[in-house]
Protein backbone atom coordinates (compact mmCIF):
# COMPACT_ATOMS: atom_id res chain seq x y z
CA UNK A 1 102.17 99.94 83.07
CA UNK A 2 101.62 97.32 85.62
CA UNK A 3 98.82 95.07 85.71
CA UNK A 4 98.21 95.86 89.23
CA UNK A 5 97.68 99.37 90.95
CA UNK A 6 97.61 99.41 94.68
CA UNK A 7 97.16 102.72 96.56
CA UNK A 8 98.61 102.99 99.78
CA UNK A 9 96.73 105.16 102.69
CA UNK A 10 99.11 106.65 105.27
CA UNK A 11 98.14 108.14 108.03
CA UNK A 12 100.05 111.25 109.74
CA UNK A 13 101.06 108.95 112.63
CA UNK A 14 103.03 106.78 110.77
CA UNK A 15 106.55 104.87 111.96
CA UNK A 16 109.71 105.05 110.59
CA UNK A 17 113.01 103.06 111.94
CA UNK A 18 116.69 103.28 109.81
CA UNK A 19 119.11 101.16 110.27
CA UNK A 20 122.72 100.55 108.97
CA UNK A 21 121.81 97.85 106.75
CA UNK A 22 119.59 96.14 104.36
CA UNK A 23 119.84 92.59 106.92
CA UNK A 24 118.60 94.21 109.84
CA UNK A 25 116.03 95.95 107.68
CA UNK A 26 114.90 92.37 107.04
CA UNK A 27 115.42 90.53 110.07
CA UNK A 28 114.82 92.59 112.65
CA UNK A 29 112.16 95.60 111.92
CA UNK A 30 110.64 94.00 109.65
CA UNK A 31 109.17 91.82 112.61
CA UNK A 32 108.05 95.47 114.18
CA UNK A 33 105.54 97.57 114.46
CA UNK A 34 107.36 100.10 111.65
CA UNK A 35 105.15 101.58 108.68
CA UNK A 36 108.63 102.55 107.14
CA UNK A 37 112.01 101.58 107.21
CA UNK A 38 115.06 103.10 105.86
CA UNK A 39 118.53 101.29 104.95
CA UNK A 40 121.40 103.49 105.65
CA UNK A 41 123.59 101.64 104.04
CA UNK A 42 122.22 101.56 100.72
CA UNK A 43 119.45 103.95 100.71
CA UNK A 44 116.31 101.70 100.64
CA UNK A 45 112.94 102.63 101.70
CA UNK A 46 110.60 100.16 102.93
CA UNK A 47 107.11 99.95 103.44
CA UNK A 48 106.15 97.39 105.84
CA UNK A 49 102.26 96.65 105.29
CA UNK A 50 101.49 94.38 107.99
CA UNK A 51 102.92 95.90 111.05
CA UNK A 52 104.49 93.27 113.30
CA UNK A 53 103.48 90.35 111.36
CA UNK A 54 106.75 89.09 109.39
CA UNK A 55 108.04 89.91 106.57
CA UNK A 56 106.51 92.79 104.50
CA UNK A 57 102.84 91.87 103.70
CA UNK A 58 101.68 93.52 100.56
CA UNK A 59 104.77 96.39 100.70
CA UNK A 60 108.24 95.92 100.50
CA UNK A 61 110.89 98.59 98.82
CA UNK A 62 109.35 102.04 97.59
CA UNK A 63 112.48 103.89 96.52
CA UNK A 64 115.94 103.51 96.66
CA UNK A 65 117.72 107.01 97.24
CA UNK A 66 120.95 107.54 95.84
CA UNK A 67 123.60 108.18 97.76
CA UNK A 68 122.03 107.19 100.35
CA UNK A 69 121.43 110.19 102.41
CA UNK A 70 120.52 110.21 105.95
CA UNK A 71 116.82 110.18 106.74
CA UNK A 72 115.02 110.45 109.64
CA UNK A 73 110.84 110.95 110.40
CA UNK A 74 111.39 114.94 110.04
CA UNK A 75 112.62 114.37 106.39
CA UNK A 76 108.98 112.15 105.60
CA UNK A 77 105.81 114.79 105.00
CA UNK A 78 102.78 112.52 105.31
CA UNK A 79 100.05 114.59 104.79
């Protein structure tokens, strides 16, 4: 069990932006207003915790879905 719990709060407005790959995940959105973002390429789901700021803040990958499957806002229930 980690040492650490944090508990995310998520409002029903929340972002999401895919892209094809894990290097525009990082250089690009993560530099954006996005709550989530979504590799195509390999399946990664991202929280981004400080909005624009760079990098990540306090999120980073939540899941990794296999096969990678495409994902869009409708496929996210954030209620």
């Amino acid at each position: 069990m980690p040492s650490r719990l944090k508990v995310l709060l998520i409002s029903s407005s929340a972002t999401f932006a895919a892209v094809k790959n894990k290097k525009e995940v990082k250089t690009k959105l993560s530099k954006q207003d996005f709550d989530f973002l979504y590799d195509d390429k390999k399946g990664g789901l991202y929280f981004n915790e400080n909005g624009a700021d760079k990098g990540f803040g306090d999120g980073g990958i939540i899941a990794i879905l296999k096969g990678a499957p495409d994902l869009t806002i409708n496929n996210l229930d954030l209620t």
